[in-house]
PDB file of N, CA and C in Angstrom:
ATOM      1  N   UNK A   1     207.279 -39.368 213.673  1.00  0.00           N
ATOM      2  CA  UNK A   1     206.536 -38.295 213.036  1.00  0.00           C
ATOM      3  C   UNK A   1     206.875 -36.972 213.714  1.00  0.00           C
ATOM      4  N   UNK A   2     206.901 -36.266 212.957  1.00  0.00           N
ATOM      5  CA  UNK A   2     207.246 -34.517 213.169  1.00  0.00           C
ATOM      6  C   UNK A   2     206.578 -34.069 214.145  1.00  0.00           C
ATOM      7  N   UNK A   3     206.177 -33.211 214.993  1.00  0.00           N
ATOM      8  CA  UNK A   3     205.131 -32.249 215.397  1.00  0.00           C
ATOM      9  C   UNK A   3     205.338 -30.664 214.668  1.00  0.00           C
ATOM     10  N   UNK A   4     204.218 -30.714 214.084  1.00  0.00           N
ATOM     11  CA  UNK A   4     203.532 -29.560 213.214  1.00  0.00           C
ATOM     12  C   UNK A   4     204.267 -27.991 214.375  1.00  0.00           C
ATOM     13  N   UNK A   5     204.071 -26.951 213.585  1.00  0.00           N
ATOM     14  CA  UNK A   5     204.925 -26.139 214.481  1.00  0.00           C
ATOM     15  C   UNK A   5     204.540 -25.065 215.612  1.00  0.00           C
ATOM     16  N   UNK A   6     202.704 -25.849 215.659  1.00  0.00           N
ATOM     17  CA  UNK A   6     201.717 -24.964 216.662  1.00  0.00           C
ATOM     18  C   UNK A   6     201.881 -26.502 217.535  1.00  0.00           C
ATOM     19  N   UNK A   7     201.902 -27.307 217.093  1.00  0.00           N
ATOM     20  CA  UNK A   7     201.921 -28.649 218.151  1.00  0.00           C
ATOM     21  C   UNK A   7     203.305 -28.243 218.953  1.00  0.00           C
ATOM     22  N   UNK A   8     204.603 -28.369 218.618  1.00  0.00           N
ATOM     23  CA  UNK A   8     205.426 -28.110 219.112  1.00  0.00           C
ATOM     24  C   UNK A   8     205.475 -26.955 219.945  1.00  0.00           C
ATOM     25  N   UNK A   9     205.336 -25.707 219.632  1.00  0.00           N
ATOM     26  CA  UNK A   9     205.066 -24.431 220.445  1.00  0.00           C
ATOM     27  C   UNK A   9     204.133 -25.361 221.783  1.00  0.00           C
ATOM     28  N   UNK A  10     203.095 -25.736 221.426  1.00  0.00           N
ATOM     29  CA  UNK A  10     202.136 -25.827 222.377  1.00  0.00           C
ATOM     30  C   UNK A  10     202.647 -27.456 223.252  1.00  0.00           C
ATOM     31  N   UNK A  11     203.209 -28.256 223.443  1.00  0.00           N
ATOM     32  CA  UNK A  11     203.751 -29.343 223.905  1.00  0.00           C
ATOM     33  C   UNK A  11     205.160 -29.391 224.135  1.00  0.00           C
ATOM     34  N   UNK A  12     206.073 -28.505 223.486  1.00  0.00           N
ATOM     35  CA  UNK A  12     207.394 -28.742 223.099  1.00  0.00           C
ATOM     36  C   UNK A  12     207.958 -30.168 223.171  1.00  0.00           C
ATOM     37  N   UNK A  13     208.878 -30.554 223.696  1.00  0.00           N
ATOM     38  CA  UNK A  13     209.626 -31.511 223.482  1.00  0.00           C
ATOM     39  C   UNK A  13     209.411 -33.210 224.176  1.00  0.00           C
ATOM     40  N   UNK A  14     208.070 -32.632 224.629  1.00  0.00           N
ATOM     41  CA  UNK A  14     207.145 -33.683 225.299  1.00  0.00           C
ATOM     42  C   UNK A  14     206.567 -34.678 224.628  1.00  0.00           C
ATOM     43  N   UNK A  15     206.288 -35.937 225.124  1.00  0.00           N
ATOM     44  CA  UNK A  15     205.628 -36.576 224.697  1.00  0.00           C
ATOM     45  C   UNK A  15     204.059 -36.795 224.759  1.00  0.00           C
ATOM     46  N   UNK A  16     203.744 -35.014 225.628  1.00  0.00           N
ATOM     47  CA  UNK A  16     202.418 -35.387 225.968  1.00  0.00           C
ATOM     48  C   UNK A  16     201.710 -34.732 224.726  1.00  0.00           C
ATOM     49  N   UNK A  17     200.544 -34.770 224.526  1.00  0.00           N
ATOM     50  CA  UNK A  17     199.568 -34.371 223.314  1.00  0.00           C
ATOM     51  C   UNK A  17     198.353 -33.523 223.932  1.00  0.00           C
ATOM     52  N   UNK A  18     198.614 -32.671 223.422  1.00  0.00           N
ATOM     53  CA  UNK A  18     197.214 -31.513 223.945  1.00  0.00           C
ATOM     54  C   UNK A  18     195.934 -32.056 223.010  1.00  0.00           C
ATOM     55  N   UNK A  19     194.944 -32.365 224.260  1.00  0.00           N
ATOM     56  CA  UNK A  19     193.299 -32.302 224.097  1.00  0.00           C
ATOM     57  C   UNK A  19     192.461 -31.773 224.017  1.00  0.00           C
ATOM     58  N   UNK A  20     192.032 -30.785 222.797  1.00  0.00           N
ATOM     59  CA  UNK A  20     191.374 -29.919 223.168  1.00  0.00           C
ATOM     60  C   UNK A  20     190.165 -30.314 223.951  1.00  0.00           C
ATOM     61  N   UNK A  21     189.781 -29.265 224.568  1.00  0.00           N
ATOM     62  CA  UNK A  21     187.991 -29.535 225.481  1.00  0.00           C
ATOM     63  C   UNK A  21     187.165 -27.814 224.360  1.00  0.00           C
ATOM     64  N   UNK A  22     185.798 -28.634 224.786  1.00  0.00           N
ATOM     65  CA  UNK A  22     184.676 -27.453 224.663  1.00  0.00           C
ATOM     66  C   UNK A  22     185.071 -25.901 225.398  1.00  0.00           C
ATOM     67  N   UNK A  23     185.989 -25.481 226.220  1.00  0.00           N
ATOM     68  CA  UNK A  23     186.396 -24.206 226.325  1.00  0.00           C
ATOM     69  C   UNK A  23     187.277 -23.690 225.529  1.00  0.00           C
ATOM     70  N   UNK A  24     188.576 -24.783 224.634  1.00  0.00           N
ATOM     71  CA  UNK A  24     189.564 -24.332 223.514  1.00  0.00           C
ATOM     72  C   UNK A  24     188.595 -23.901 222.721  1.00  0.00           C
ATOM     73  N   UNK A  25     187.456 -24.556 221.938  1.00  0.00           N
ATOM     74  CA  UNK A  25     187.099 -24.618 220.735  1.00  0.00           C
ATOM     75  C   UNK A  25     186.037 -23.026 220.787  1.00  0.00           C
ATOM     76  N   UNK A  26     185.321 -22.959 222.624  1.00  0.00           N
ATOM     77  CA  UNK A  26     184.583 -21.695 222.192  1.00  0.00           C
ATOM     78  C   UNK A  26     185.556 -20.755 222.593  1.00  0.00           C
ATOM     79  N   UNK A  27     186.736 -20.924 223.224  1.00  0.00           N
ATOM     80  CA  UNK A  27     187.553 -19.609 223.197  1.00  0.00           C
ATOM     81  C   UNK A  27     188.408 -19.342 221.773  1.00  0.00           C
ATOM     82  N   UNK A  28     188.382 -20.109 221.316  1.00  0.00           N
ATOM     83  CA  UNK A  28     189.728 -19.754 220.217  1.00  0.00           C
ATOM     84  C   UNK A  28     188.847 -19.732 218.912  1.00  0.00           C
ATOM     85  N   UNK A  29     187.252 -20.421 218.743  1.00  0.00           N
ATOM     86  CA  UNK A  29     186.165 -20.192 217.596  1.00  0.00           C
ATOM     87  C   UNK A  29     187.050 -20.542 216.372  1.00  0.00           C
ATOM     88  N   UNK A  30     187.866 -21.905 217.130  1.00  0.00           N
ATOM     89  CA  UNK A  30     188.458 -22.735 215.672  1.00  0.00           C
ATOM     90  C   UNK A  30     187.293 -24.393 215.929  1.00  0.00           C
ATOM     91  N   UNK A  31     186.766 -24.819 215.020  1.00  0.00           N
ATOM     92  CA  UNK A  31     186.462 -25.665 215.003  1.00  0.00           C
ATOM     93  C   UNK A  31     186.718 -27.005 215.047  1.00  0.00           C
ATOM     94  N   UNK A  32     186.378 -28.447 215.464  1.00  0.00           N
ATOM     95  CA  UNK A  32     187.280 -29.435 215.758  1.00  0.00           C
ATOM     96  C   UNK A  32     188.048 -30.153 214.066  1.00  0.00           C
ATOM     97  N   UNK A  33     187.090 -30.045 213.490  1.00  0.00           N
ATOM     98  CA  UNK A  33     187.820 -30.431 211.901  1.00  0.00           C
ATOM     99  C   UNK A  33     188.830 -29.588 211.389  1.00  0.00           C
ATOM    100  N   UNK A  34     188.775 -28.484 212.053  1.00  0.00           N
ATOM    101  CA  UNK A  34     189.994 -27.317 211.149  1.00  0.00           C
ATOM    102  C   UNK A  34     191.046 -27.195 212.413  1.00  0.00           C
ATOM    103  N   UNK A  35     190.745 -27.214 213.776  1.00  0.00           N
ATOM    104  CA  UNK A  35     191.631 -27.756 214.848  1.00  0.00           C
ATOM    105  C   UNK A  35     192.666 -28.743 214.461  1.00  0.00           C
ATOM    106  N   UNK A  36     192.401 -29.899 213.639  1.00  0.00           N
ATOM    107  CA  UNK A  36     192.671 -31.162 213.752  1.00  0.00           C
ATOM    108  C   UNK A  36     193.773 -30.674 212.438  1.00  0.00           C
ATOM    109  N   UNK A  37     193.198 -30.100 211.626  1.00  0.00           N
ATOM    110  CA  UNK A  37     194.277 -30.029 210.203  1.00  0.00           C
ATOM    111  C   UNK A  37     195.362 -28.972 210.637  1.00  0.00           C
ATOM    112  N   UNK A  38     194.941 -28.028 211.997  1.00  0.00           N
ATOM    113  CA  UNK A  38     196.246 -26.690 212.122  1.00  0.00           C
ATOM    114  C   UNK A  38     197.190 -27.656 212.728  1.00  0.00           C
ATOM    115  N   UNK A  39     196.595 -28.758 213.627  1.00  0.00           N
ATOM    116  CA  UNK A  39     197.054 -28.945 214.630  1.00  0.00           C
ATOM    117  C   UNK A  39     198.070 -30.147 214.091  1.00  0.00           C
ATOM    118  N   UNK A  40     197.640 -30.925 213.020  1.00  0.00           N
ATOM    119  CA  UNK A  40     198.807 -31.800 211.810  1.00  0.00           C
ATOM    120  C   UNK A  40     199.504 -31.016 211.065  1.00  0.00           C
ATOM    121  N   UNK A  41     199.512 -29.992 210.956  1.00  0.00           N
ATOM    122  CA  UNK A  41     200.548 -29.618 210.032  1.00  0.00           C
ATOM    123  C   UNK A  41     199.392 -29.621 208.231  1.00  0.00           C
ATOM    124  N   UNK A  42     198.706 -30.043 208.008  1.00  0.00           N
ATOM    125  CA  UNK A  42     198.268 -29.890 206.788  1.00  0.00           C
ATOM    126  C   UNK A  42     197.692 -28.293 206.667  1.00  0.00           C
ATOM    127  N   UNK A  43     196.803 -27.780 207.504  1.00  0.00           N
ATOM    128  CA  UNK A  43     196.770 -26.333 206.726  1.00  0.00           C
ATOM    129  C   UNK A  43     197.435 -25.538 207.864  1.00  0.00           C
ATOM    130  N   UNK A  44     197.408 -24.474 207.281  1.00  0.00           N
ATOM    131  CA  UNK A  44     197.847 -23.479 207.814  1.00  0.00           C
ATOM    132  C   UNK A  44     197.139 -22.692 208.256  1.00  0.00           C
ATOM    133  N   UNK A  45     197.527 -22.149 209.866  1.00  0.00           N
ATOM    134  CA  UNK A  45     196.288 -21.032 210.660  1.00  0.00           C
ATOM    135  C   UNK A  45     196.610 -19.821 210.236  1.00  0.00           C
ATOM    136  N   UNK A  46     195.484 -19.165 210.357  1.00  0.00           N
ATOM    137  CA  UNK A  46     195.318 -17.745 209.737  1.00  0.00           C
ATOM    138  C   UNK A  46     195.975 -16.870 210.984  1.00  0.00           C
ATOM    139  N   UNK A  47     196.214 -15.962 210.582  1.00  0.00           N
ATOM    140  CA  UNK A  47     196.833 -14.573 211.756  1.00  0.00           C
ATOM    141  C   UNK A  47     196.002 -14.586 212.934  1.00  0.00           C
ATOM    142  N   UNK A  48     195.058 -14.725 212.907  1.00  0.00           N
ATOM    143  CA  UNK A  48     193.517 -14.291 213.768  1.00  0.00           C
ATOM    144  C   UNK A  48     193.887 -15.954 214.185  1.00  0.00           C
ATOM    145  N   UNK A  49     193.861 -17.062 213.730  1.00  0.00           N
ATOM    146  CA  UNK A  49     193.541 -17.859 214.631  1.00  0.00           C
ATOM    147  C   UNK A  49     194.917 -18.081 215.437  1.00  0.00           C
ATOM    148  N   UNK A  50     195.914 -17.954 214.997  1.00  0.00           N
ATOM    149  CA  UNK A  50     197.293 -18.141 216.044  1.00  0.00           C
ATOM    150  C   UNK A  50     197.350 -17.453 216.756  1.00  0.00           C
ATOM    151  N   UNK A  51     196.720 -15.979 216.556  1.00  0.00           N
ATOM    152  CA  UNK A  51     196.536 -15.112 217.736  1.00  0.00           C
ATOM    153  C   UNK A  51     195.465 -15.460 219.060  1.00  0.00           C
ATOM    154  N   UNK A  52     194.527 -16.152 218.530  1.00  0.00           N
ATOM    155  CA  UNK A  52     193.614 -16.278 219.284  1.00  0.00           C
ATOM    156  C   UNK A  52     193.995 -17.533 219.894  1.00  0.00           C
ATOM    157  N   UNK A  53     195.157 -18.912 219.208  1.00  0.00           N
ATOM    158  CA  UNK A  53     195.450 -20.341 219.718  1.00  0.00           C
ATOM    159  C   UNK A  53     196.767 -19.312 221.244  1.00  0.00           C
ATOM    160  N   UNK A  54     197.174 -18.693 220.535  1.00  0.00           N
ATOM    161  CA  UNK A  54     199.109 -17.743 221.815  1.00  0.00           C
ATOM    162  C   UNK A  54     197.966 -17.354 222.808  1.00  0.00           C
ATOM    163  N   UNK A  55     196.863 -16.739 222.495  1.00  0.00           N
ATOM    164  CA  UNK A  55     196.318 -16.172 223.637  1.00  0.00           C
ATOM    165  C   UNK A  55     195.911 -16.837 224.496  1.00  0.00           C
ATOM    166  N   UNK A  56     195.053 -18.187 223.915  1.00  0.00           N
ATOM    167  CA  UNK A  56     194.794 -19.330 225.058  1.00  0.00           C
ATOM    168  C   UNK A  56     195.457 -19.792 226.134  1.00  0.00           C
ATOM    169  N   UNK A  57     197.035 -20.142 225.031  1.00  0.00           N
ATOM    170  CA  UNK A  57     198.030 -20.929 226.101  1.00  0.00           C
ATOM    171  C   UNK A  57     199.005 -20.168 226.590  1.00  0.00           C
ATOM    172  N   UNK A  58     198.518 -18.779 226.780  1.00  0.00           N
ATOM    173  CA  UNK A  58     199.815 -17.550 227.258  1.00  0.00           C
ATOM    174  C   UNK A  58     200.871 -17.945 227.196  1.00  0.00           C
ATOM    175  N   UNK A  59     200.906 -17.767 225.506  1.00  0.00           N
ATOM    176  CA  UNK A  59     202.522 -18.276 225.157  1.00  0.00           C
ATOM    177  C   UNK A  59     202.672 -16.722 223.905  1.00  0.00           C
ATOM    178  N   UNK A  60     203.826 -16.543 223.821  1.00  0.00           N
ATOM    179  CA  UNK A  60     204.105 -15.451 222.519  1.00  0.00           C
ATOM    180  C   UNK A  60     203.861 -15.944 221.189  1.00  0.00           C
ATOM    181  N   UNK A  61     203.063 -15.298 220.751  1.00  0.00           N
ATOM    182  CA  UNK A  61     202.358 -15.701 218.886  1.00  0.00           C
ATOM    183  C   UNK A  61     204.414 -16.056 218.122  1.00  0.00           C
ATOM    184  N   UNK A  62     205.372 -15.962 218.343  1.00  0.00           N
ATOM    185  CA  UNK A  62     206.664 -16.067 217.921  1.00  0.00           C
ATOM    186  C   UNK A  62     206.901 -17.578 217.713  1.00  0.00           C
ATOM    187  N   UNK A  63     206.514 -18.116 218.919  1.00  0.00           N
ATOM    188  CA  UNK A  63     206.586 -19.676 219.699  1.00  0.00           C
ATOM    189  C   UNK A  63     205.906 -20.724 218.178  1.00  0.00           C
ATOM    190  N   UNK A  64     205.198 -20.175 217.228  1.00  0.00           N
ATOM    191  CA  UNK A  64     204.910 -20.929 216.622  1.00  0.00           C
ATOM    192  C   UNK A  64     205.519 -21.092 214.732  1.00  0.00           C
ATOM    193  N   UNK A  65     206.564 -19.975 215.525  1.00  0.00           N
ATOM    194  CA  UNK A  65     207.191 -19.919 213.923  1.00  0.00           C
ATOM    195  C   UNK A  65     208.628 -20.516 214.573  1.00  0.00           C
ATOM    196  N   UNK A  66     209.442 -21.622 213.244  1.00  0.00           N
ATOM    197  CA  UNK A  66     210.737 -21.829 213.837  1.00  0.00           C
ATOM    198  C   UNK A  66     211.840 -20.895 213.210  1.00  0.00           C
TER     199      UNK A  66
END
């Protein structure tokens, strides 16, 4: 299976899998059901939330486009 292209940014070429905790969800004010669909690849995050997912993992908002 693929990794979605905020999974990849955020794990790259690893086999490890990011968990979110109760500080992702109140820093980034994405919820765990809509977490779960950015984070498969089924929907798509809004401007505001990829900005707010790059800011978490001090990575460049770029990292999630291929």
């Amino acid at each position: 299976m693929q990794k979605s292209s905020i999974a990849q940014a955020i794990e790259g070429n690893t086999k490890l899998v990011f968990k979110p905790n109760v500080e992702f969800y109140d820093n980034t004010q994405i919820n765990k059901k809509r977490w779960a669909l950015i984070y498969r690849g089924e929907k798509e995050a809004t401007k505001s939330e990829l900005e707010k997912i790059a800011a978490y993992f001090s990575i460049p908002i770029q990292k999630f486009f291929k």
